[in-house]
C-alpha atoms as a PDB file:
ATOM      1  CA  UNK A   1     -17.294  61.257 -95.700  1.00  0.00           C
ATOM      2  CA  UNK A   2     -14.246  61.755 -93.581  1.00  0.00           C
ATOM      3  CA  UNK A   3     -12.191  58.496 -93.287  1.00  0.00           C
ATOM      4  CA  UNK A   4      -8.797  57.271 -91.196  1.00  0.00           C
ATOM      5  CA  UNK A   5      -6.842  54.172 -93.047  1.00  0.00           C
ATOM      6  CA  UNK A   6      -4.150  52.525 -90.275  1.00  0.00           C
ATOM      7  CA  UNK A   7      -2.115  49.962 -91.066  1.00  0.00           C
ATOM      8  CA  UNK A   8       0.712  48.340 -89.273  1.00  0.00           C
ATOM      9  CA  UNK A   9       4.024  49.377 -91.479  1.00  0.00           C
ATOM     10  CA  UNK A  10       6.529  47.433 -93.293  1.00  0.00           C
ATOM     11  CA  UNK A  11       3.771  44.574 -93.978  1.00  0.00           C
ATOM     12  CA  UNK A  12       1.412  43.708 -96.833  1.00  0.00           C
ATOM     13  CA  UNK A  13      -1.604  46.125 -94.890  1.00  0.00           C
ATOM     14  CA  UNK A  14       0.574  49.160 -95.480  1.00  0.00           C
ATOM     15  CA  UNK A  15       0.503  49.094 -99.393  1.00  0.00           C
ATOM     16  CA  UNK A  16      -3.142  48.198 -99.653  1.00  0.00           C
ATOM     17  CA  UNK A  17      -3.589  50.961 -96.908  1.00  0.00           C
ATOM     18  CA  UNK A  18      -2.055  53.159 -99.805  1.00  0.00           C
ATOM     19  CA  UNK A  19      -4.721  52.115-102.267  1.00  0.00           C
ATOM     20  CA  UNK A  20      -7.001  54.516-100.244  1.00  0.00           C
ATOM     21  CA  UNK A  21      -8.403  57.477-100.896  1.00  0.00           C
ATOM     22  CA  UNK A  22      -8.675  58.858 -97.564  1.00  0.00           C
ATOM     23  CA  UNK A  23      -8.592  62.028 -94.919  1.00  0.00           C
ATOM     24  CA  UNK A  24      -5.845  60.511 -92.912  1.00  0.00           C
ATOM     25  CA  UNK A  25      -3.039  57.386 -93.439  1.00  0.00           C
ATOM     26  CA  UNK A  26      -1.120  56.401 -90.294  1.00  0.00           C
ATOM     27  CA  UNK A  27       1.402  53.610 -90.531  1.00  0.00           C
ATOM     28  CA  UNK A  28       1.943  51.880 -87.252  1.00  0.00           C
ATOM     29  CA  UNK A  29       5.161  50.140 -85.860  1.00  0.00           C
ATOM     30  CA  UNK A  30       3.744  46.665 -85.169  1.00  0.00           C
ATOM     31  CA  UNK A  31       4.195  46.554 -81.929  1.00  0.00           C
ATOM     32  CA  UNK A  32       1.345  46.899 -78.883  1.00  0.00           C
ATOM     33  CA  UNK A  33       3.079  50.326 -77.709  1.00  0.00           C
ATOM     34  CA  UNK A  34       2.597  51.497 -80.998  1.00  0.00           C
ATOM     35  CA  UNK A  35      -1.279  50.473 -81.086  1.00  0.00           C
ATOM     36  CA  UNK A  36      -2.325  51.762 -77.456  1.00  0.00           C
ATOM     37  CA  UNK A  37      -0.466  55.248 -77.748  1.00  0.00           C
ATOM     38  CA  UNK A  38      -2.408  55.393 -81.554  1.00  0.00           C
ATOM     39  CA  UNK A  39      -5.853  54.187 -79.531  1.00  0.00           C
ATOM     40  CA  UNK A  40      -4.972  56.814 -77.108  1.00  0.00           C
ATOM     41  CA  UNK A  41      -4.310  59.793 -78.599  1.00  0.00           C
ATOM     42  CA  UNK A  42      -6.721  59.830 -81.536  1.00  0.00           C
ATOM     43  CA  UNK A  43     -10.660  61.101 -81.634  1.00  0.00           C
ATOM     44  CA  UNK A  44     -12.385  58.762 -83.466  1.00  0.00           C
ATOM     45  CA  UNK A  45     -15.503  60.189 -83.332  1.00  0.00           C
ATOM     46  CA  UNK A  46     -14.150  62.852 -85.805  1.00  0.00           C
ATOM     47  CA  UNK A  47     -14.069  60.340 -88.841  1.00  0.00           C
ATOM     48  CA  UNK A  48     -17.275  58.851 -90.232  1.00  0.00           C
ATOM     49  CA  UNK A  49     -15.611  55.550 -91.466  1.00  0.00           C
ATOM     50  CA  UNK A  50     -11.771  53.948 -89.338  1.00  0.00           C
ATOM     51  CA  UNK A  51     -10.340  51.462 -90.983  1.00  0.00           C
ATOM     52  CA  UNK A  52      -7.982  49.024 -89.440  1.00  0.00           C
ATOM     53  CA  UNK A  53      -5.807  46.534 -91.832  1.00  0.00           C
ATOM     54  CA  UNK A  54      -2.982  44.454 -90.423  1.00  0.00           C
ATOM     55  CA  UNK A  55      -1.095  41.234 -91.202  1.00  0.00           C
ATOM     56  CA  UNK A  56      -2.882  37.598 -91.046  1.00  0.00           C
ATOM     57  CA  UNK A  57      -0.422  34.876 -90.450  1.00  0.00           C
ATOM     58  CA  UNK A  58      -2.385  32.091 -89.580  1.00  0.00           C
ATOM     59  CA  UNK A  59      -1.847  28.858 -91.992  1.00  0.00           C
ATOM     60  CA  UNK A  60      -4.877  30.337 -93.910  1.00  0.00           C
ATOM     61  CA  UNK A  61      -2.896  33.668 -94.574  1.00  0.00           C
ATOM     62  CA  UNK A  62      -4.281  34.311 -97.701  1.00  0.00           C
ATOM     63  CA  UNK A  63      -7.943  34.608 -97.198  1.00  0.00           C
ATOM     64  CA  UNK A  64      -9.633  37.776 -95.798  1.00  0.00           C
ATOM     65  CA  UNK A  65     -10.332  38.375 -92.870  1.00  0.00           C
ATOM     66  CA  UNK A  66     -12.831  40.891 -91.128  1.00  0.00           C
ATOM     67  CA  UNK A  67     -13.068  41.955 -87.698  1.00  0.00           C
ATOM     68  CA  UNK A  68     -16.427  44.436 -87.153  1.00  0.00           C
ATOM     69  CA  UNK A  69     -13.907  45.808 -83.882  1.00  0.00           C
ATOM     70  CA  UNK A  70     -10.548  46.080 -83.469  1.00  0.00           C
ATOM     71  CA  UNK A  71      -9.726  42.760 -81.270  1.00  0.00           C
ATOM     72  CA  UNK A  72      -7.263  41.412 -82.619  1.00  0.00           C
ATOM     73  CA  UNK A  73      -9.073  37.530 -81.639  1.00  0.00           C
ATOM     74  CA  UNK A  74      -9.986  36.615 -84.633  1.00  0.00           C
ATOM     75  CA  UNK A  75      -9.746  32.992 -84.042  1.00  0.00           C
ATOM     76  CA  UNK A  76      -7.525  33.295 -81.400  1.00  0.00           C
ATOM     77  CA  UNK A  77      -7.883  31.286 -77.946  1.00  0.00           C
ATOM     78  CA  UNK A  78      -8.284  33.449 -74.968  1.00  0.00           C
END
């Protein structure tokens, strides 16, 4: 199974991104440039399994949270 971990550096994703045993590891910038130029340029059809992690900082930081597609409106308004 070929897999692609991202995770948005210099926050808590980025070291459990490292827990992975994976294909590919790419450690974004967190900033929306950063995200749209990584959605852009990479063929996601060529891994069997993307995973996305990225920082929660809602007052309920320290539950999980799961988002089936990369939104990034998980409980937002809008």
């Amino acid at each position: 199974m070929k897999i692609l971990v991202f995770a948005f550096a210099g926050t808590v994703a980025q070291n459990v991104a490292m827990l992975f045993e994976s294909d590919h590891q790419i450690m974004l910038a967190s900033s929306r440039n950063a995200l749209d130029l990584f959605v852009a340029t990479t063929d996601f059809s060529a891994y069997d399994l993307v995973l996305g992690l990225g920082a929660y900082n809602g007052r309920d930081h320290n539950a999980l949270r799961i988002e089936s597609e990369c939104s990034s409106r998980f409980r937002n308004k809008g």
